[in-house]
PDB file of N, CA and C in Angstrom:
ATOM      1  N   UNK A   1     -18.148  -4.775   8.598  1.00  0.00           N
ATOM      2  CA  UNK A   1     -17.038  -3.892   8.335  1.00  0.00           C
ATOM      3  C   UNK A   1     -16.372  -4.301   7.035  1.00  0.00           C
ATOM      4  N   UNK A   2     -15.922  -3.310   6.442  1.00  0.00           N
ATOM      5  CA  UNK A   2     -15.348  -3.301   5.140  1.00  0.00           C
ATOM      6  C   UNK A   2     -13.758  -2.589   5.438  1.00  0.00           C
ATOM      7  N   UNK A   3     -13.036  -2.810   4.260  1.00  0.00           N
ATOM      8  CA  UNK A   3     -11.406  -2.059   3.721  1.00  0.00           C
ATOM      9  C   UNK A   3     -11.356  -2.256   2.407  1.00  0.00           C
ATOM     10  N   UNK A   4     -10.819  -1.123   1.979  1.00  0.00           N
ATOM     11  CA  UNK A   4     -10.895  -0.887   0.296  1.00  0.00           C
ATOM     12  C   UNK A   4      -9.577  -1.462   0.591  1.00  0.00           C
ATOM     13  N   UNK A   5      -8.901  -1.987  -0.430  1.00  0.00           N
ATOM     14  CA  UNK A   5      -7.704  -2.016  -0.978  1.00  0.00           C
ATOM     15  C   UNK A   5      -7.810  -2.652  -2.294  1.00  0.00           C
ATOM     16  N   UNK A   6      -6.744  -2.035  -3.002  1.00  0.00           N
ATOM     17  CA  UNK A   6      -6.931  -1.565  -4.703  1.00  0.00           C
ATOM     18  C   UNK A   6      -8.173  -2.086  -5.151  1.00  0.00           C
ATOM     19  N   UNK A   7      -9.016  -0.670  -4.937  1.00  0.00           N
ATOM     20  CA  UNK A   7     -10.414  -0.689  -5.400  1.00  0.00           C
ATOM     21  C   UNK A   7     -11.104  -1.913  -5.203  1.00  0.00           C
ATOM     22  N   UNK A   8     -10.636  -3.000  -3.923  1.00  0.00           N
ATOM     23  CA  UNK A   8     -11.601  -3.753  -3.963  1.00  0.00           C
ATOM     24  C   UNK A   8     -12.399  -3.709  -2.608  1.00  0.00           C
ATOM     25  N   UNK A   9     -13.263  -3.892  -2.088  1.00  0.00           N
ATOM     26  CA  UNK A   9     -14.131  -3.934  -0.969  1.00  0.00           C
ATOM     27  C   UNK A   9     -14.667  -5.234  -0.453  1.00  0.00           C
ATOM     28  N   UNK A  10     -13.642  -6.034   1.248  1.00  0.00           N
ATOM     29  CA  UNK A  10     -14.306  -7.079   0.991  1.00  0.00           C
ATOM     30  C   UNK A  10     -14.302  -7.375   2.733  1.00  0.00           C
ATOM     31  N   UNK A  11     -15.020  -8.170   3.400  1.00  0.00           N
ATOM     32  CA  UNK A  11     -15.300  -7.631   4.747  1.00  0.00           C
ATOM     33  C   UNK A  11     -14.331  -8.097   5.631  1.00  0.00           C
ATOM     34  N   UNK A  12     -13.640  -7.831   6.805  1.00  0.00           N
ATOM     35  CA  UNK A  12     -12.655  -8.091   7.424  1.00  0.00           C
ATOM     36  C   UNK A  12     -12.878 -10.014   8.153  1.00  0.00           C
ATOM     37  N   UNK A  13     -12.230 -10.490   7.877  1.00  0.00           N
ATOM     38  CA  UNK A  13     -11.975 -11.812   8.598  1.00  0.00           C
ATOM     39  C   UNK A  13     -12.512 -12.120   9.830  1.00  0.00           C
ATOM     40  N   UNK A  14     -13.316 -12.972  10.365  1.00  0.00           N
ATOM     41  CA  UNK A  14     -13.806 -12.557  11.527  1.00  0.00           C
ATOM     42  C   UNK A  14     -12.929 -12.772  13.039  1.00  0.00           C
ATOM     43  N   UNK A  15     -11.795 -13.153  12.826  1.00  0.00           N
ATOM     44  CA  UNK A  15     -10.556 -12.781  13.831  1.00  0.00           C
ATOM     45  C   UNK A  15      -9.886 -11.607  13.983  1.00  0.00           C
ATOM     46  N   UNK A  16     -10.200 -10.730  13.151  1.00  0.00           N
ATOM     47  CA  UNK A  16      -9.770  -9.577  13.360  1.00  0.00           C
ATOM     48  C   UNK A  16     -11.252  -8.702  13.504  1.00  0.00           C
ATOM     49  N   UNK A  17     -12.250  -9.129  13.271  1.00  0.00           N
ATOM     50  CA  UNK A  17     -13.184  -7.984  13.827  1.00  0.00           C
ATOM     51  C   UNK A  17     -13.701  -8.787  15.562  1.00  0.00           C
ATOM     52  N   UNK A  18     -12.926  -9.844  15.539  1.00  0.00           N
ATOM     53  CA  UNK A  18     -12.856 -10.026  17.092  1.00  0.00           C
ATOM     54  C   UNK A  18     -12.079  -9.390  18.073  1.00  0.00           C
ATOM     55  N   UNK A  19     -10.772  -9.384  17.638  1.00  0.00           N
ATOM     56  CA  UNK A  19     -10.005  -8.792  18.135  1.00  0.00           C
ATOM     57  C   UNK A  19     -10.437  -7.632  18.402  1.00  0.00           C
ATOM     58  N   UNK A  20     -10.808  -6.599  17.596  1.00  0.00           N
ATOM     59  CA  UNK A  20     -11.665  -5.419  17.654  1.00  0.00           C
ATOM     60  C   UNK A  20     -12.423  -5.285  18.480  1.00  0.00           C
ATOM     61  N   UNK A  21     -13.327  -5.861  18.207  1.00  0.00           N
ATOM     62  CA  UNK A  21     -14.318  -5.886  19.237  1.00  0.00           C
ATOM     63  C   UNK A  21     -13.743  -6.242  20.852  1.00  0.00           C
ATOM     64  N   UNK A  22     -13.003  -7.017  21.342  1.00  0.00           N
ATOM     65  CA  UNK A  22     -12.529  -7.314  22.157  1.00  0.00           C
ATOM     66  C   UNK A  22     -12.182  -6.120  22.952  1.00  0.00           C
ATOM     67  N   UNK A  23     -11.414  -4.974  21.913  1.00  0.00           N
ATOM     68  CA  UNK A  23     -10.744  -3.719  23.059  1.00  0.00           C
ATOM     69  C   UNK A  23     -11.816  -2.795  22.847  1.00  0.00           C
ATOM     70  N   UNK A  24     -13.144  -2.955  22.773  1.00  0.00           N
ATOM     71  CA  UNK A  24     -13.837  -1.800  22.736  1.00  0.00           C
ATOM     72  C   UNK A  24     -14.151  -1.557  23.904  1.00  0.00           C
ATOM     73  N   UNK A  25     -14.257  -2.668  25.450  1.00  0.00           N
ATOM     74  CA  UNK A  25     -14.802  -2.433  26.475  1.00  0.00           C
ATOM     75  C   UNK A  25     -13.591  -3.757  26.799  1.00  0.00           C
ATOM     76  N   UNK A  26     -13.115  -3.092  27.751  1.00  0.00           N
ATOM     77  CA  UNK A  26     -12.350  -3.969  28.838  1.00  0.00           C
ATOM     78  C   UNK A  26     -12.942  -4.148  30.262  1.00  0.00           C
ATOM     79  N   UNK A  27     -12.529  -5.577  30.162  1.00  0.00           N
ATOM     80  CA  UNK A  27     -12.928  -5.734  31.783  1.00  0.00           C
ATOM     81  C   UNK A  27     -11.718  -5.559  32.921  1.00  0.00           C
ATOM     82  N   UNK A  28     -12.554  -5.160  33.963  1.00  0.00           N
ATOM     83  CA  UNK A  28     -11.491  -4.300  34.902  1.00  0.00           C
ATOM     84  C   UNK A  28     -11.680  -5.078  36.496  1.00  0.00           C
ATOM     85  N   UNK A  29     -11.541  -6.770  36.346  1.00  0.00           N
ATOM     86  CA  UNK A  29     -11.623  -7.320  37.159  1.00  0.00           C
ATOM     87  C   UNK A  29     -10.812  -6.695  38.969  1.00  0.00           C
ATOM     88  N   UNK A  30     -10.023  -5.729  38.707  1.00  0.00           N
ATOM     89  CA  UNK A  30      -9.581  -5.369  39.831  1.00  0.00           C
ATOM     90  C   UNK A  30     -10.622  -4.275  40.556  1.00  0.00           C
ATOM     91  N   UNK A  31     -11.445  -3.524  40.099  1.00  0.00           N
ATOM     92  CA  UNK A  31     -12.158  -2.657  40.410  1.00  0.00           C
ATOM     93  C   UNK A  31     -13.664  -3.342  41.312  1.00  0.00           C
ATOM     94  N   UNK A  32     -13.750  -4.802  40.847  1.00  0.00           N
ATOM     95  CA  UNK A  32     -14.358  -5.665  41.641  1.00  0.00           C
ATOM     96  C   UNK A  32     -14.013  -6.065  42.704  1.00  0.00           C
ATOM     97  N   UNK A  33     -12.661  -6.633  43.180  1.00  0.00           N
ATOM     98  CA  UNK A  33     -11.569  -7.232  43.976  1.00  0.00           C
ATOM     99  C   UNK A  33     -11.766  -6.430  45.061  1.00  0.00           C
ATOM    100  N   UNK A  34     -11.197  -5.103  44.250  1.00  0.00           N
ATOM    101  CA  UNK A  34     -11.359  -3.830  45.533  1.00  0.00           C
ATOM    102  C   UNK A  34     -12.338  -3.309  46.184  1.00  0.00           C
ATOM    103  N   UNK A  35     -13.476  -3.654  45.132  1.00  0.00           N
ATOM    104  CA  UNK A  35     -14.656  -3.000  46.076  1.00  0.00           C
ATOM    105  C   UNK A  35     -15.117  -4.342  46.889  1.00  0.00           C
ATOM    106  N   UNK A  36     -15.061  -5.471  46.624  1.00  0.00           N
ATOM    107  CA  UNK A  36     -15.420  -6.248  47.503  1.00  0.00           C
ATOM    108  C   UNK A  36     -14.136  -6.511  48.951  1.00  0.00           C
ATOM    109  N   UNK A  37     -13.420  -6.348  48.863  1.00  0.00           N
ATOM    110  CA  UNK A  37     -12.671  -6.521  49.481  1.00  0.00           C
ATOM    111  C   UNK A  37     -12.539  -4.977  50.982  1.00  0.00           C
ATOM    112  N   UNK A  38     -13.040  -4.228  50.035  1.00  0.00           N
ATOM    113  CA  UNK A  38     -13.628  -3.265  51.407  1.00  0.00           C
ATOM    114  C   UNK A  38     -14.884  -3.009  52.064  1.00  0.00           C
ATOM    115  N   UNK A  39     -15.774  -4.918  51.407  1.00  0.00           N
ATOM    116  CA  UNK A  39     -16.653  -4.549  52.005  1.00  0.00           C
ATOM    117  C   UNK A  39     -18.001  -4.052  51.437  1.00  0.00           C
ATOM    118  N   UNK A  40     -18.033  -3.698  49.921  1.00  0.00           N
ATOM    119  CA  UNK A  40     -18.832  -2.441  49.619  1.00  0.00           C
ATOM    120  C   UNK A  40     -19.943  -2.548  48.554  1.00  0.00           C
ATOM    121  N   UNK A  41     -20.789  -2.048  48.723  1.00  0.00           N
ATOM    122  CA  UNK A  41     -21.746  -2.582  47.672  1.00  0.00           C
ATOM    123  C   UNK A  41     -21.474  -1.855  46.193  1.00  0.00           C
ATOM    124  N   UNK A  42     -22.018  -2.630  45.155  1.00  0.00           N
ATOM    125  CA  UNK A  42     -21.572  -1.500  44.225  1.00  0.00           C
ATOM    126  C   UNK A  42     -22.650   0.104  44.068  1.00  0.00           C
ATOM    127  N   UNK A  43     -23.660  -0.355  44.628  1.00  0.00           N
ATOM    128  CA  UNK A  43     -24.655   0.807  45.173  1.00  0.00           C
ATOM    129  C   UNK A  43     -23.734   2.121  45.426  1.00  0.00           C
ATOM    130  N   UNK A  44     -23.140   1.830  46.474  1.00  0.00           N
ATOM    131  CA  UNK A  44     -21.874   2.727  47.124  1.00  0.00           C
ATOM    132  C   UNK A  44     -20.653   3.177  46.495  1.00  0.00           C
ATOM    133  N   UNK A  45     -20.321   1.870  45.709  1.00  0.00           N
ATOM    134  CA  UNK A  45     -19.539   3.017  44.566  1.00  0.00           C
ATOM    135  C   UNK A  45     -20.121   3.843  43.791  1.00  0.00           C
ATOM    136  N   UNK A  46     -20.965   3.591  43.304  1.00  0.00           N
ATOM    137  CA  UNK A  46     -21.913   4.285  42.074  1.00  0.00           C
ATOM    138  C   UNK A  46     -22.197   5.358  42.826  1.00  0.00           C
ATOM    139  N   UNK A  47     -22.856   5.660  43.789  1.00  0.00           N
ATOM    140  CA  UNK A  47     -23.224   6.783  44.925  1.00  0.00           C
ATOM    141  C   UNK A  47     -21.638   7.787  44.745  1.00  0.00           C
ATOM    142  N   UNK A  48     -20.411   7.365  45.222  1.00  0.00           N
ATOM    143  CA  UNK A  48     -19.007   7.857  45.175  1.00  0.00           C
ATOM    144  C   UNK A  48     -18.686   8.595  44.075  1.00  0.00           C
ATOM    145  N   UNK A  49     -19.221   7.763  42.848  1.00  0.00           N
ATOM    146  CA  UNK A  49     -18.553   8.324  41.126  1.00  0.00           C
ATOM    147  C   UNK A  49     -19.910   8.928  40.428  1.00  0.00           C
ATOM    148  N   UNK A  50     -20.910   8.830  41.619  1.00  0.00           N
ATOM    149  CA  UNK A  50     -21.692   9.783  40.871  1.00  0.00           C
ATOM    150  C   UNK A  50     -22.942   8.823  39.634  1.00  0.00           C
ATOM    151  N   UNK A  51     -23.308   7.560  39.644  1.00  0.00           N
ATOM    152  CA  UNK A  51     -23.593   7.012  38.279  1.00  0.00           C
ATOM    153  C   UNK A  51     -24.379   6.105  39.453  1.00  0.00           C
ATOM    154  N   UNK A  52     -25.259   5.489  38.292  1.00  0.00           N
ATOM    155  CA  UNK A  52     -26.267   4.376  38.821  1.00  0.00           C
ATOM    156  C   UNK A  52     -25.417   3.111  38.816  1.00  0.00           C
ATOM    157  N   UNK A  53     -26.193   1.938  39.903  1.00  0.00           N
ATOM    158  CA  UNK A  53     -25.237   1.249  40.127  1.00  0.00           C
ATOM    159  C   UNK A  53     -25.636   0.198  38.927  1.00  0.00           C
ATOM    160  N   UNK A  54     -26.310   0.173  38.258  1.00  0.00           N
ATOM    161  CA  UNK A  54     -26.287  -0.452  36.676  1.00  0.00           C
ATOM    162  C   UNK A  54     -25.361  -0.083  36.098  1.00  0.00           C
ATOM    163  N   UNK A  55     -24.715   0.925  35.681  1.00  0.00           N
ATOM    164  CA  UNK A  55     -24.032   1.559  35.140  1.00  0.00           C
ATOM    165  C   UNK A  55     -22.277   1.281  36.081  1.00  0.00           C
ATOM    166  N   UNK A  56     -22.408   1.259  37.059  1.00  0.00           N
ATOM    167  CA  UNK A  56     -20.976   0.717  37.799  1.00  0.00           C
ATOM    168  C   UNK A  56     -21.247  -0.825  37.266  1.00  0.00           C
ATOM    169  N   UNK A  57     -21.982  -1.839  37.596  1.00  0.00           N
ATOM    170  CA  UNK A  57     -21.972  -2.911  37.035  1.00  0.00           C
ATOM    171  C   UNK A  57     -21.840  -3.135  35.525  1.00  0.00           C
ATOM    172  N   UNK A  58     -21.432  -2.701  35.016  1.00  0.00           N
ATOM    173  CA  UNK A  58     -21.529  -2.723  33.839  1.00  0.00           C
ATOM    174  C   UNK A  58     -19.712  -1.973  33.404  1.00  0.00           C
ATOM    175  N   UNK A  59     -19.187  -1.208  34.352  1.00  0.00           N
ATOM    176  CA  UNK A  59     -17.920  -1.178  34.360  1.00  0.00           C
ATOM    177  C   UNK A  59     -17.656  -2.322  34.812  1.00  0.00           C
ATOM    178  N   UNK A  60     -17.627  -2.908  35.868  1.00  0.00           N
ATOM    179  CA  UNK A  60     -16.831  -4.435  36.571  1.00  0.00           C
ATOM    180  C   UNK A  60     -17.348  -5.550  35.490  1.00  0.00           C
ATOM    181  N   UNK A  61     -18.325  -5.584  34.689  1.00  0.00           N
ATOM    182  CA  UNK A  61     -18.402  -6.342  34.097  1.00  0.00           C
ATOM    183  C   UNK A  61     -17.611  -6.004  32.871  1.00  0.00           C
ATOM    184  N   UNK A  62     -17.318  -4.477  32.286  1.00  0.00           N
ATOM    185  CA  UNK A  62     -16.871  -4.751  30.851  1.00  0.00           C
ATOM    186  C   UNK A  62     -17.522  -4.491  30.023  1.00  0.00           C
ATOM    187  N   UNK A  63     -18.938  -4.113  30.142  1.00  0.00           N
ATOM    188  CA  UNK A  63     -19.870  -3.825  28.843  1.00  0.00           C
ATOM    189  C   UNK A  63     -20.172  -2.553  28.748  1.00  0.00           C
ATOM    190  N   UNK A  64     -18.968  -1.261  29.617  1.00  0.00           N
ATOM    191  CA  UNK A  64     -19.020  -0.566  29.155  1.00  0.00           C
ATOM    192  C   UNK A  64     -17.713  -0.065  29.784  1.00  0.00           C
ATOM    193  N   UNK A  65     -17.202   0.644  28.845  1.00  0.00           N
ATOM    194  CA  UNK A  65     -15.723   1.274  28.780  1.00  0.00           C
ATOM    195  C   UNK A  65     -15.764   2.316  30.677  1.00  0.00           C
ATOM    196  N   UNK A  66     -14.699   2.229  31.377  1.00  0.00           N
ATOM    197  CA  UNK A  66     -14.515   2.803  32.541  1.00  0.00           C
ATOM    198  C   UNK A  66     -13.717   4.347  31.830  1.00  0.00           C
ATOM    199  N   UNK A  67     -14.231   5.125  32.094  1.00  0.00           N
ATOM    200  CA  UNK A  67     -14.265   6.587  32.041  1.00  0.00           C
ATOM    201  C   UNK A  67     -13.277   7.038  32.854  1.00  0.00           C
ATOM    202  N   UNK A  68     -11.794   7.540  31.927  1.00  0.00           N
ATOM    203  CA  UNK A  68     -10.664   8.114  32.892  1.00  0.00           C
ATOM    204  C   UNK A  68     -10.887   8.771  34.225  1.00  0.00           C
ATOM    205  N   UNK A  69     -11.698   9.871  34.441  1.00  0.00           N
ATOM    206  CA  UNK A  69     -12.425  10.491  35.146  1.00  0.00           C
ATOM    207  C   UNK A  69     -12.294   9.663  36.577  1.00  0.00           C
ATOM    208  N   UNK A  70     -13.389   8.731  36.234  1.00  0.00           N
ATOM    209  CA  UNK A  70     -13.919   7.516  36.985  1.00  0.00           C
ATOM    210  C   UNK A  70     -12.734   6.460  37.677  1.00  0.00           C
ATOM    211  N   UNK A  71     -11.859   6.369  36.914  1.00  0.00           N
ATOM    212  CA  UNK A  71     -10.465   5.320  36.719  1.00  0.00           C
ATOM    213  C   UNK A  71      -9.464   6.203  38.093  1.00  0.00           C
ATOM    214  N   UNK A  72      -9.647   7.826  37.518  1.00  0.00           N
ATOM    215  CA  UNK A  72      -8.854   8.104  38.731  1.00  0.00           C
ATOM    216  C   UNK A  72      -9.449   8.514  40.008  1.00  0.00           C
ATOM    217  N   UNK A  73     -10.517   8.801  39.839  1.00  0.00           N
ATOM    218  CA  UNK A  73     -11.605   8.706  41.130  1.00  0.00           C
ATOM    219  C   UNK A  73     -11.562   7.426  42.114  1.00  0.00           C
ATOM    220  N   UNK A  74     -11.207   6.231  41.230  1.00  0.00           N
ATOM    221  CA  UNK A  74     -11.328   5.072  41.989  1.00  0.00           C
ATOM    222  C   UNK A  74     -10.403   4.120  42.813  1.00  0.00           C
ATOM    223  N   UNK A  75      -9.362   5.279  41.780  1.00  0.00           N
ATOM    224  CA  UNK A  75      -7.709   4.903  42.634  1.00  0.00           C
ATOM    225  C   UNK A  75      -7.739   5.730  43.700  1.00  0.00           C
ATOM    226  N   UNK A  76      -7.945   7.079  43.753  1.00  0.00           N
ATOM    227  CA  UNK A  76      -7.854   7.676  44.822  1.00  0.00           C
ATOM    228  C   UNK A  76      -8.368   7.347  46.356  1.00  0.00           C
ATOM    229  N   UNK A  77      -9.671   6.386  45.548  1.00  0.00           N
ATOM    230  CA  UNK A  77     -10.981   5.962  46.582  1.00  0.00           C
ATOM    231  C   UNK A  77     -10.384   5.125  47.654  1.00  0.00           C
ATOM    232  N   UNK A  78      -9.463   4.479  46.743  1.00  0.00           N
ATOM    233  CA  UNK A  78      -8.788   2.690  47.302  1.00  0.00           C
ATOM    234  C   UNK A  78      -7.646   3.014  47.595  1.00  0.00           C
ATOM    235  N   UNK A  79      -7.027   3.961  47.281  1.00  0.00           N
ATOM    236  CA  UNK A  79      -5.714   4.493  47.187  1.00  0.00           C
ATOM    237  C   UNK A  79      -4.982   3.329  46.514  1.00  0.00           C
ATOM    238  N   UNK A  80      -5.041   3.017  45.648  1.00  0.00           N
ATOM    239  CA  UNK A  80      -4.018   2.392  44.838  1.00  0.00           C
ATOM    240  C   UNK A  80      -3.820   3.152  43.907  1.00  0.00           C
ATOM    241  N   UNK A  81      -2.722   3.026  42.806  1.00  0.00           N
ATOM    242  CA  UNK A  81      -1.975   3.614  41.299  1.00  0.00           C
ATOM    243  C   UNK A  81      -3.578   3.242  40.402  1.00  0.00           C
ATOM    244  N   UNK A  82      -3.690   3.882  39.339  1.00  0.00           N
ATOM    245  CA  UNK A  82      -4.234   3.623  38.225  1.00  0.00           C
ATOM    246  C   UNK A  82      -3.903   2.153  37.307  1.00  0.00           C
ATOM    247  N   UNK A  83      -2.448   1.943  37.531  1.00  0.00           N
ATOM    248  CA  UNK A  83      -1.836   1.396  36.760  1.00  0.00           C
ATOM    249  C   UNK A  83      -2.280  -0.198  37.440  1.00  0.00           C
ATOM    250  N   UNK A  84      -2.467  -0.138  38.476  1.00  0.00           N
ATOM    251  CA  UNK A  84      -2.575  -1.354  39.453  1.00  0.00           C
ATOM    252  C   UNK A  84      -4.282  -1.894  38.810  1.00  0.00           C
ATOM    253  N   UNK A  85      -5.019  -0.508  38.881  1.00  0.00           N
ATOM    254  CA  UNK A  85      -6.931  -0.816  38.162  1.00  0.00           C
ATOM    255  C   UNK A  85      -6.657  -1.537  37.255  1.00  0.00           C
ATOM    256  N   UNK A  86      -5.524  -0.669  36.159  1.00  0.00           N
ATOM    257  CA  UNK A  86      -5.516  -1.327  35.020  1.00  0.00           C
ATOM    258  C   UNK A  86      -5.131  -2.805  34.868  1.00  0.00           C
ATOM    259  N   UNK A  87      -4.309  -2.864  35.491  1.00  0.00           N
ATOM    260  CA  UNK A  87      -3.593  -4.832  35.720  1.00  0.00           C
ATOM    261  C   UNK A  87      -1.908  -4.552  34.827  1.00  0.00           C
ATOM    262  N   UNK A  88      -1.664  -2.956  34.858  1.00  0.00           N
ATOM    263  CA  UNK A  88      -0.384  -3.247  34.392  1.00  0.00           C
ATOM    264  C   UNK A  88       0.674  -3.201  35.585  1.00  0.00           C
ATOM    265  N   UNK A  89       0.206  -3.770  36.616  1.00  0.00           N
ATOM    266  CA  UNK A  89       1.417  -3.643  37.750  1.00  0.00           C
ATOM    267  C   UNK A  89       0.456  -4.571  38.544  1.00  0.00           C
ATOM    268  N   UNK A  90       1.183  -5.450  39.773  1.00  0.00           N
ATOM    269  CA  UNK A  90       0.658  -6.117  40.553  1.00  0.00           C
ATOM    270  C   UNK A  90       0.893  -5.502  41.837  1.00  0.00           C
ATOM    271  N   UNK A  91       1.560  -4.107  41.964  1.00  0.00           N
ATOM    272  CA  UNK A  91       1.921  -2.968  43.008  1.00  0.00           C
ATOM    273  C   UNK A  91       0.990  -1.949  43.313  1.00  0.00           C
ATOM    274  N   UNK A  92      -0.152  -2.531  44.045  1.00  0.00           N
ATOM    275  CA  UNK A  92      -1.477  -1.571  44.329  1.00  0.00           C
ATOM    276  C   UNK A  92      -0.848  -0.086  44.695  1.00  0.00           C
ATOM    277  N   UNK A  93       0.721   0.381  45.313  1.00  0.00           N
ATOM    278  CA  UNK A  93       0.758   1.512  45.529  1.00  0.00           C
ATOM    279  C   UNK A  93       0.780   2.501  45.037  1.00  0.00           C
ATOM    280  N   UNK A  94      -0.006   3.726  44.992  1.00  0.00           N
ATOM    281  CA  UNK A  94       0.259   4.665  44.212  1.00  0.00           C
ATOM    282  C   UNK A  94       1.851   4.951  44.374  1.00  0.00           C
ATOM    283  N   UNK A  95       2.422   6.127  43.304  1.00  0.00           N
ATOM    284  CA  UNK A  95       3.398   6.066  43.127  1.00  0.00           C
ATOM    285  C   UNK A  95       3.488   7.762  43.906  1.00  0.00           C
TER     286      UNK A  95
END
């Protein structure tokens, strides 16, 4: 990766193309918690949201971005808030 500034071109620092890289795929350690905690294979979620369970593994792991869609499909599933998947509340209740 590159940034021009005054006409010069020179490649970004590699703490900031970490950082970057960092929010391209979040991990969504609660979406694990919950499905194990009811029990469930991730087979069975993937079956639920529709996707192979490579592809659910790969949400709980983080190496690939969780799909709003999917995010509120999964609150509904567990009945918890979105906000709770996300880890911005420690209040699994929906609101």
């Amino acid at each position: 990766m590159t940034y021009s500034h005054k006409s010069q071109s020179r490649p970004l620092p590699f703490y900031i193309l970490f950082l970057v890289m960092n929010e391209v795929c979040r991990k969504f350690p609660r979406i694990r918690d919950l499905r194990e905690d009811s029990d469930l294979t991730q087979q069975k979620v993937a079956d639920y949201l529709h996707c192979s369970q490579s592809l659910y593994a790969y949400y709980e792991s983080g190496k690939r971005n969780l799909p709003v869609d999917n995010l509120i499909a999964l609150a509904k599933f567990y009945n918890v808030s979105t906000d709770y998947i996300l880890g911005l509340t420690d209040n699994p209740s929906p609101k």
